[in-house]
PDB file of N, CA and C in Angstrom:
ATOM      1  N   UNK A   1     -13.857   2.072   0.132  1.00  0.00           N
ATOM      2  CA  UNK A   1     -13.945   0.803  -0.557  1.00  0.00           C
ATOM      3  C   UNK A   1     -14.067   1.054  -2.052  1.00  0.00           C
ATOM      4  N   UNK A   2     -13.296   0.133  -2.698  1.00  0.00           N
ATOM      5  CA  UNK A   2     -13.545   0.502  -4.353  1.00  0.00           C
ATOM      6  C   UNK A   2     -14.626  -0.118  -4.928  1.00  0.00           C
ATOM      7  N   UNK A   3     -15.013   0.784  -5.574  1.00  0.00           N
ATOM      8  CA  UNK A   3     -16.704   0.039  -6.216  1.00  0.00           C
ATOM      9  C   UNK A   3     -16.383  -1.098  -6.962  1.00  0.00           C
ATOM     10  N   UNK A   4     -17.817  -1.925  -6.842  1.00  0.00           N
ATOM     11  CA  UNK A   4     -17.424  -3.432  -7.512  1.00  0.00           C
ATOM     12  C   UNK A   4     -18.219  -3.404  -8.998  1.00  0.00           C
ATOM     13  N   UNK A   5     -17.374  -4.224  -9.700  1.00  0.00           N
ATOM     14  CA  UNK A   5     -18.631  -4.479 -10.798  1.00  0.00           C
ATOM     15  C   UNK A   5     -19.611  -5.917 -10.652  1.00  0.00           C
ATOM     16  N   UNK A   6     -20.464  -5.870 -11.190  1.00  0.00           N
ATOM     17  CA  UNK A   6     -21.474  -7.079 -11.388  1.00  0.00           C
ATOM     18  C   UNK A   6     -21.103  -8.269 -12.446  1.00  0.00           C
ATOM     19  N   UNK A   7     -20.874  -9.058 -12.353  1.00  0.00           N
ATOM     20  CA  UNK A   7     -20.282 -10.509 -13.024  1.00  0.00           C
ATOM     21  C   UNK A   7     -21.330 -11.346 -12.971  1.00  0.00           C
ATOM     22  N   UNK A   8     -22.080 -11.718 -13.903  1.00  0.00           N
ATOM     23  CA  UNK A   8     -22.724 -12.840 -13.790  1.00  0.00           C
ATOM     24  C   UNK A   8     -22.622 -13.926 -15.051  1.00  0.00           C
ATOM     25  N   UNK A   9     -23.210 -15.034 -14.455  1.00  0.00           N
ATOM     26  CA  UNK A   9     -23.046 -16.244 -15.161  1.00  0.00           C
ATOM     27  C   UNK A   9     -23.338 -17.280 -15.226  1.00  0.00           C
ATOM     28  N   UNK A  10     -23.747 -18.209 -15.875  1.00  0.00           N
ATOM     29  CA  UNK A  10     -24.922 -19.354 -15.333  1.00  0.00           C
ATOM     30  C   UNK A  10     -24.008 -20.573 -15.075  1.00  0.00           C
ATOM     31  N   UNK A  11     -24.434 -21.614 -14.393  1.00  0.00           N
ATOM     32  CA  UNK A  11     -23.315 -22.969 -14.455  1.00  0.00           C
ATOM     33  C   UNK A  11     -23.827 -24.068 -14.047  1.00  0.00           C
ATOM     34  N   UNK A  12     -23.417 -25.124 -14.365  1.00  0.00           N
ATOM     35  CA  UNK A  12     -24.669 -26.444 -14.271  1.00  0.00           C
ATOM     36  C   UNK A  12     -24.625 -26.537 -13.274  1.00  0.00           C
ATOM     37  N   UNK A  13     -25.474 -27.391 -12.670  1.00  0.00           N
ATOM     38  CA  UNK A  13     -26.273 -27.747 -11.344  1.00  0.00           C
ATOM     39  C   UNK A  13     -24.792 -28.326 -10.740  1.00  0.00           C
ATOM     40  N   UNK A  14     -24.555 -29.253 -11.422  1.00  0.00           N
ATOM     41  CA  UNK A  14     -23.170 -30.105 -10.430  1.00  0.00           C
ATOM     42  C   UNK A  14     -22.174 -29.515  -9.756  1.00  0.00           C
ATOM     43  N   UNK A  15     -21.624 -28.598 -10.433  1.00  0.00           N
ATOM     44  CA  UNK A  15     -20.845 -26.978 -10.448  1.00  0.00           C
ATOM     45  C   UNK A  15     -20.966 -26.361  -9.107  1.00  0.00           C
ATOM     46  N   UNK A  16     -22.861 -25.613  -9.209  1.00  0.00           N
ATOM     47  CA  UNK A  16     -23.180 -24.779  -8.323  1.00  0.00           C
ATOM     48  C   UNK A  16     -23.375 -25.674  -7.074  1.00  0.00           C
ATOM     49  N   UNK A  17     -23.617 -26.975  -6.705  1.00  0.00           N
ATOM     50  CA  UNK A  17     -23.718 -27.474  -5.759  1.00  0.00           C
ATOM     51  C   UNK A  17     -22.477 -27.885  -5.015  1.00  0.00           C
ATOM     52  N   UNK A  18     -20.921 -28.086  -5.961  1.00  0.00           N
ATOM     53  CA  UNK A  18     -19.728 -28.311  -5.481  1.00  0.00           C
ATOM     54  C   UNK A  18     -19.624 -26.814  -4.730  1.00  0.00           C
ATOM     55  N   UNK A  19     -19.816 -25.964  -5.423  1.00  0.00           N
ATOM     56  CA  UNK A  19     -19.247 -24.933  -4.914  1.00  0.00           C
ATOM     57  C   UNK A  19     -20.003 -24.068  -3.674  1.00  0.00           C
ATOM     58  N   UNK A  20     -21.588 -24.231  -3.854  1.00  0.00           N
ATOM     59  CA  UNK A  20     -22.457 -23.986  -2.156  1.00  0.00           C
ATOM     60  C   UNK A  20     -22.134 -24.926  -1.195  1.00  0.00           C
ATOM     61  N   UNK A  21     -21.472 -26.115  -1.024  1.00  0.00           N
ATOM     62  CA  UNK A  21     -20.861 -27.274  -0.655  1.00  0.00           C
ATOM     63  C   UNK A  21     -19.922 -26.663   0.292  1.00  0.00           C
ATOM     64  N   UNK A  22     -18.586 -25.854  -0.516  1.00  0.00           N
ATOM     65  CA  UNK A  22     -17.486 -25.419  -0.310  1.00  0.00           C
ATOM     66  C   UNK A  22     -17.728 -24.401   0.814  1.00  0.00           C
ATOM     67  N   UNK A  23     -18.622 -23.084   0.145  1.00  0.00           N
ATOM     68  CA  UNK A  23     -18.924 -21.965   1.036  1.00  0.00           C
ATOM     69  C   UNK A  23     -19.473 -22.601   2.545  1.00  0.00           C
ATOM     70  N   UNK A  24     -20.660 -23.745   2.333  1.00  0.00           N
ATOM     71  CA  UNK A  24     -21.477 -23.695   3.704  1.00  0.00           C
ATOM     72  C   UNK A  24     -20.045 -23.841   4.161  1.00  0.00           C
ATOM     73  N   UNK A  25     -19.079 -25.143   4.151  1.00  0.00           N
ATOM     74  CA  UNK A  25     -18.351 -25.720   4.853  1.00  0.00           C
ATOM     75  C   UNK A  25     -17.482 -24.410   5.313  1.00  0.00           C
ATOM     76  N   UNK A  26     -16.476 -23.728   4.657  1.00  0.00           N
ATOM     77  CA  UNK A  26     -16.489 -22.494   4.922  1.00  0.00           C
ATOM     78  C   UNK A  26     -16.658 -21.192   5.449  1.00  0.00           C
ATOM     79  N   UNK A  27     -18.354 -21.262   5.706  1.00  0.00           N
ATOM     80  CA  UNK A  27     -19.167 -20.466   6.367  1.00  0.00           C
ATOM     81  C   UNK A  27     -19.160 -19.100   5.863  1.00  0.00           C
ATOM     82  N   UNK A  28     -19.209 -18.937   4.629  1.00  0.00           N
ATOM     83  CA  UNK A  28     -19.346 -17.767   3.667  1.00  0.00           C
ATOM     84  C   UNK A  28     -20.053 -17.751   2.603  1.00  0.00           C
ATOM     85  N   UNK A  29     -20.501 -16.534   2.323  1.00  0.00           N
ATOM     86  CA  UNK A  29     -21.377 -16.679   1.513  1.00  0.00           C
ATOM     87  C   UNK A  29     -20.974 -17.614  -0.295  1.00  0.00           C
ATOM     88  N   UNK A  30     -21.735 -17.660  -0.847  1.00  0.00           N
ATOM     89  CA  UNK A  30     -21.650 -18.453  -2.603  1.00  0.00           C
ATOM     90  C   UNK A  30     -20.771 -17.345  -2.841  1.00  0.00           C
ATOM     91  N   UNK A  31     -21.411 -15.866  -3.060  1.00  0.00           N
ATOM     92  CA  UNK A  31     -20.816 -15.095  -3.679  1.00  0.00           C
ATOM     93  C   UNK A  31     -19.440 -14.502  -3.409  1.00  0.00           C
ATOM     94  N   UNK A  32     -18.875 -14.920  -1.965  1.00  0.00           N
ATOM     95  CA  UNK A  32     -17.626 -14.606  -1.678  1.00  0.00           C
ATOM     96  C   UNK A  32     -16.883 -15.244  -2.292  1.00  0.00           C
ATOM     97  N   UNK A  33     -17.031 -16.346  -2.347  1.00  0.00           N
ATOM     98  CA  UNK A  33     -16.412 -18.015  -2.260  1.00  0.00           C
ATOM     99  C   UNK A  33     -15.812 -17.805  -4.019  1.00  0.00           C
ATOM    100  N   UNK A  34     -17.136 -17.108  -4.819  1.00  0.00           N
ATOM    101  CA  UNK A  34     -16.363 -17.007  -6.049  1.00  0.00           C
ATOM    102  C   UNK A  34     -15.724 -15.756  -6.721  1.00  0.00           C
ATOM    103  N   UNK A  35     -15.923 -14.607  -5.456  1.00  0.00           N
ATOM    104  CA  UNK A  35     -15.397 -13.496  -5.880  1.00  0.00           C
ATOM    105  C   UNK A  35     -13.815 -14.177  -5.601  1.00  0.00           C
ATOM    106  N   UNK A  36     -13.313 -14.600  -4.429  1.00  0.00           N
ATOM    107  CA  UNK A  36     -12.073 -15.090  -4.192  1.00  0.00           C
ATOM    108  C   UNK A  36     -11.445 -15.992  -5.380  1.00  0.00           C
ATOM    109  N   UNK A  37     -12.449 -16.956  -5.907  1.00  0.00           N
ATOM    110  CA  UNK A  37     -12.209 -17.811  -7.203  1.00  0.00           C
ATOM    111  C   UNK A  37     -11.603 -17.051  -7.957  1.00  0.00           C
ATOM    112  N   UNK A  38     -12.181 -16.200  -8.333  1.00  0.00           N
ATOM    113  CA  UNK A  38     -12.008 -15.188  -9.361  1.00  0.00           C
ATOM    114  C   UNK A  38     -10.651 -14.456  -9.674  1.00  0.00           C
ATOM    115  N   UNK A  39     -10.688 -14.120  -8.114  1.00  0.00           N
ATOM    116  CA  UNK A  39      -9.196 -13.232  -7.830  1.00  0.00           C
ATOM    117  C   UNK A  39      -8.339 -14.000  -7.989  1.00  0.00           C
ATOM    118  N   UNK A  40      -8.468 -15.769  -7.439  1.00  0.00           N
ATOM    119  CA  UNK A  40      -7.056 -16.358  -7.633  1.00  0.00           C
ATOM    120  C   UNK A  40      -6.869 -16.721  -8.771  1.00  0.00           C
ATOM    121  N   UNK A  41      -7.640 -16.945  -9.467  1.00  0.00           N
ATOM    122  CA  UNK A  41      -7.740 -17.118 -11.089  1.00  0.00           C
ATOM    123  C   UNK A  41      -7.361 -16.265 -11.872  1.00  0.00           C
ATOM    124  N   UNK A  42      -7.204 -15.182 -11.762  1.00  0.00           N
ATOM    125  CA  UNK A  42      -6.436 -13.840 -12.167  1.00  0.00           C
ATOM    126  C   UNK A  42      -5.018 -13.612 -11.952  1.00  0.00           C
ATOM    127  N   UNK A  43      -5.156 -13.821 -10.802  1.00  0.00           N
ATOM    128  CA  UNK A  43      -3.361 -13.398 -10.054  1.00  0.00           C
ATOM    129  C   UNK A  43      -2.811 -14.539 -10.635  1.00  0.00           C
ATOM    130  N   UNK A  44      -3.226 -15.537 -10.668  1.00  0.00           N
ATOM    131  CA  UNK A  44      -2.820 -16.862 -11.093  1.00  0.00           C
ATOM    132  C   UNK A  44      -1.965 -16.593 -13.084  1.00  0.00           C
ATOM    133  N   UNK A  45      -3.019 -16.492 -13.584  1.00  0.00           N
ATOM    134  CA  UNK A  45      -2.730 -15.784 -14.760  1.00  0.00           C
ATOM    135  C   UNK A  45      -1.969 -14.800 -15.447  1.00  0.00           C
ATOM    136  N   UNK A  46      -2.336 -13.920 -14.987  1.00  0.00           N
ATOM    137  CA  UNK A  46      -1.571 -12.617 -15.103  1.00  0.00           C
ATOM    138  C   UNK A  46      -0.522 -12.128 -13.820  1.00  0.00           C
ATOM    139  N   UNK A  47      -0.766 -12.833 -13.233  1.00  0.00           N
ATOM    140  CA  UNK A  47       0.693 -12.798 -11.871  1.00  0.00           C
ATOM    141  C   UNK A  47       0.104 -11.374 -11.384  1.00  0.00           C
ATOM    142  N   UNK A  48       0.729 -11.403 -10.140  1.00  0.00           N
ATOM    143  CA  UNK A  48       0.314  -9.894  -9.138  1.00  0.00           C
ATOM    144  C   UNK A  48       1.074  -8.449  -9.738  1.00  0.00           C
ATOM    145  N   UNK A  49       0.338  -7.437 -10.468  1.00  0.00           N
ATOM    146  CA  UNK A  49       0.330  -6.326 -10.860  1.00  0.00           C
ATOM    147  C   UNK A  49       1.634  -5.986  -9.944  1.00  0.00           C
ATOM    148  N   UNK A  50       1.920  -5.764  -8.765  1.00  0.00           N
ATOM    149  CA  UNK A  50       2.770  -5.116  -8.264  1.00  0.00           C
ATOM    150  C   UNK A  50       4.281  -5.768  -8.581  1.00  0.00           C
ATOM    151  N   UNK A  51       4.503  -7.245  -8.668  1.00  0.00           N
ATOM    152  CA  UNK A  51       5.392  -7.610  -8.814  1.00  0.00           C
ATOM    153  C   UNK A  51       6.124  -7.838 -10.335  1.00  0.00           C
ATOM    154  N   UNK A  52       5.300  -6.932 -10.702  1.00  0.00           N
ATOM    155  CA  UNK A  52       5.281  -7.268 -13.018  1.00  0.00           C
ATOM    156  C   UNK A  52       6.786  -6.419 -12.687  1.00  0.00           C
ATOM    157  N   UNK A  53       7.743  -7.500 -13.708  1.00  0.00           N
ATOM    158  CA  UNK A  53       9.502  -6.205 -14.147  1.00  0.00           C
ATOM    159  C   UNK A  53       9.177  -5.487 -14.612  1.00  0.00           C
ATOM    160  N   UNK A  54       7.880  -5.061 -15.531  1.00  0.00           N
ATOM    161  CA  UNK A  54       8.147  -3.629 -16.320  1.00  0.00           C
ATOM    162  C   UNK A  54       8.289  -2.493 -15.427  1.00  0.00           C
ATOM    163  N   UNK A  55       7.459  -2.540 -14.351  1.00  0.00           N
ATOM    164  CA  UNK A  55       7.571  -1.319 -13.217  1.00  0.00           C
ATOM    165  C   UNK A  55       8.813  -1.269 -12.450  1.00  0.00           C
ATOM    166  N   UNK A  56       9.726  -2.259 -12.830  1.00  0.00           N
ATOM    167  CA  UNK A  56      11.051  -1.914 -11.724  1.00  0.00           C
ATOM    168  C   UNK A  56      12.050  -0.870 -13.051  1.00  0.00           C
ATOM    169  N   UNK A  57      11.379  -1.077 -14.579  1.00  0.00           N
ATOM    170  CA  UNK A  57      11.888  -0.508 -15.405  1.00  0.00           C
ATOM    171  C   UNK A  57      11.757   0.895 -15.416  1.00  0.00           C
ATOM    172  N   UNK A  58      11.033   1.430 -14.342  1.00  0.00           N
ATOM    173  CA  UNK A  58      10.892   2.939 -14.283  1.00  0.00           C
ATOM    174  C   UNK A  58      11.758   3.509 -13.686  1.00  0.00           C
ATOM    175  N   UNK A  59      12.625   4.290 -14.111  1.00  0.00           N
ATOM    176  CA  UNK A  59      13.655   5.614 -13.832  1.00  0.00           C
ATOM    177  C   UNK A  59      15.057   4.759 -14.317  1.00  0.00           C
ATOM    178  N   UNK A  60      14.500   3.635 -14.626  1.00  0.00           N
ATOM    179  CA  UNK A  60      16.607   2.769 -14.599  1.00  0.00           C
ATOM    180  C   UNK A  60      17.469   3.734 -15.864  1.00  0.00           C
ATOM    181  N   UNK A  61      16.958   4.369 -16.670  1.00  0.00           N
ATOM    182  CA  UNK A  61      17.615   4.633 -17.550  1.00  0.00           C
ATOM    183  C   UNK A  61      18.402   6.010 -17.521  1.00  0.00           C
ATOM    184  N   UNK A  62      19.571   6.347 -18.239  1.00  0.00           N
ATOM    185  CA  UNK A  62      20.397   7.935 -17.740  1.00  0.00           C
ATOM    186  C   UNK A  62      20.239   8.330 -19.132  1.00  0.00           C
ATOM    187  N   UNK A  63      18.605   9.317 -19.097  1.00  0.00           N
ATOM    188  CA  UNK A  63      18.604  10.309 -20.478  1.00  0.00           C
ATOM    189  C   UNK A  63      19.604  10.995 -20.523  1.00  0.00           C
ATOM    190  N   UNK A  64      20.950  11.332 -20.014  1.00  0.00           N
ATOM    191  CA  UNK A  64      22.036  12.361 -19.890  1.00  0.00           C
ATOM    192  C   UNK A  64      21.231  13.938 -19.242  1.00  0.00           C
ATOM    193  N   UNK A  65      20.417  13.977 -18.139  1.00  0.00           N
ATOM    194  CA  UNK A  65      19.741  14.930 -17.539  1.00  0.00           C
ATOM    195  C   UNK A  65      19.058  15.301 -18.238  1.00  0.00           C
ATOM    196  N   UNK A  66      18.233  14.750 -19.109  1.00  0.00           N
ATOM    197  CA  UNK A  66      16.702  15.442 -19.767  1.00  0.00           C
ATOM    198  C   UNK A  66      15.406  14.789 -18.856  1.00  0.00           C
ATOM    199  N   UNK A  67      14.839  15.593 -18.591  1.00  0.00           N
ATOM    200  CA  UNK A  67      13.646  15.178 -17.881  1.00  0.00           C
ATOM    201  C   UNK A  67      12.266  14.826 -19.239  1.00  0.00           C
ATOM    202  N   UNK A  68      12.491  13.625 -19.580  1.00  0.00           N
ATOM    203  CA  UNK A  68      11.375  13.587 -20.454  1.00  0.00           C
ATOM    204  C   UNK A  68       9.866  13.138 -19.936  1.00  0.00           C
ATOM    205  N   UNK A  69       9.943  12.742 -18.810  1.00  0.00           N
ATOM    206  CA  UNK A  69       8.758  12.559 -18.210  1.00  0.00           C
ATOM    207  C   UNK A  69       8.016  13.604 -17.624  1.00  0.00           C
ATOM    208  N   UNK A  70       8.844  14.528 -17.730  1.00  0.00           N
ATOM    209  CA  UNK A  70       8.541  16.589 -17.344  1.00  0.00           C
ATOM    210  C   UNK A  70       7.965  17.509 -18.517  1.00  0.00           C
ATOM    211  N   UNK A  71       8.757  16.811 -19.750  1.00  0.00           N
ATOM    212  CA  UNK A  71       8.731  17.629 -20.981  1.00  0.00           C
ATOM    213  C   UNK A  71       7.080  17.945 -21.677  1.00  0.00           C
ATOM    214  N   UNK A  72       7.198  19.538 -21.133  1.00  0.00           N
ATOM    215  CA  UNK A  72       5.682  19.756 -21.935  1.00  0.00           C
ATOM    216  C   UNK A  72       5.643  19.735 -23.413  1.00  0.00           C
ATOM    217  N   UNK A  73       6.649  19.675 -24.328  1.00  0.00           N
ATOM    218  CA  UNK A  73       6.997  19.540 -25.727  1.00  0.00           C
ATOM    219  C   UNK A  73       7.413  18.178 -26.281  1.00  0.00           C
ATOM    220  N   UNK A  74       6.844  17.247 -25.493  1.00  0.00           N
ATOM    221  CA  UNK A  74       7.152  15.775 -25.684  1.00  0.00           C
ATOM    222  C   UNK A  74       7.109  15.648 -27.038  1.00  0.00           C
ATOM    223  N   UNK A  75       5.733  15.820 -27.958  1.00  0.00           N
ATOM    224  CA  UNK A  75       5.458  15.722 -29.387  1.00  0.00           C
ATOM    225  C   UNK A  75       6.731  15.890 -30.246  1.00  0.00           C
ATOM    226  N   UNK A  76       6.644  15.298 -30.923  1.00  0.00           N
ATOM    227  CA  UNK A  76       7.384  16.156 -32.359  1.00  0.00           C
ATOM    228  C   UNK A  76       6.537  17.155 -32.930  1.00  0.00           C
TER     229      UNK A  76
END
């Protein structure tokens, strides 16, 4: 399992009661209910890491057979 970090944060009463509301109904804990928040609020944003075009941009290009991703003299 990958270690988690700690997030905290305060939020008005109206807030925290919509959202212990949600979980009982649910049957999960507060803190799941907004770790999931969290995540969709992210993916939402920044879209799912795996599906980003820059990563389909890896290898498309023909250095004419130089391996520059090999090259121990990369520097100038």
């Amino acid at each position: 399992m990958k270690r988690s970090r700690v997030v905290q944060t305060e939020v008005d009463p109206s807030t925290h009661a919509r959202l212990q509301h949600i979980a009982d109904r649910r049957s999960i804990p507060l803190k799941a209910l907004v770790r999931e928040a969290l995540q969709r609020y992210a993916d939402r944003l920044e879209g799912d890491l795996d599906s980003d075009p820059a990563f389909g941009m890896i290898g498309c290009w023909d250095l004419k057979g130089k391996n520059w991703s090999e090259r121990k003299d990369w520097r100038p």
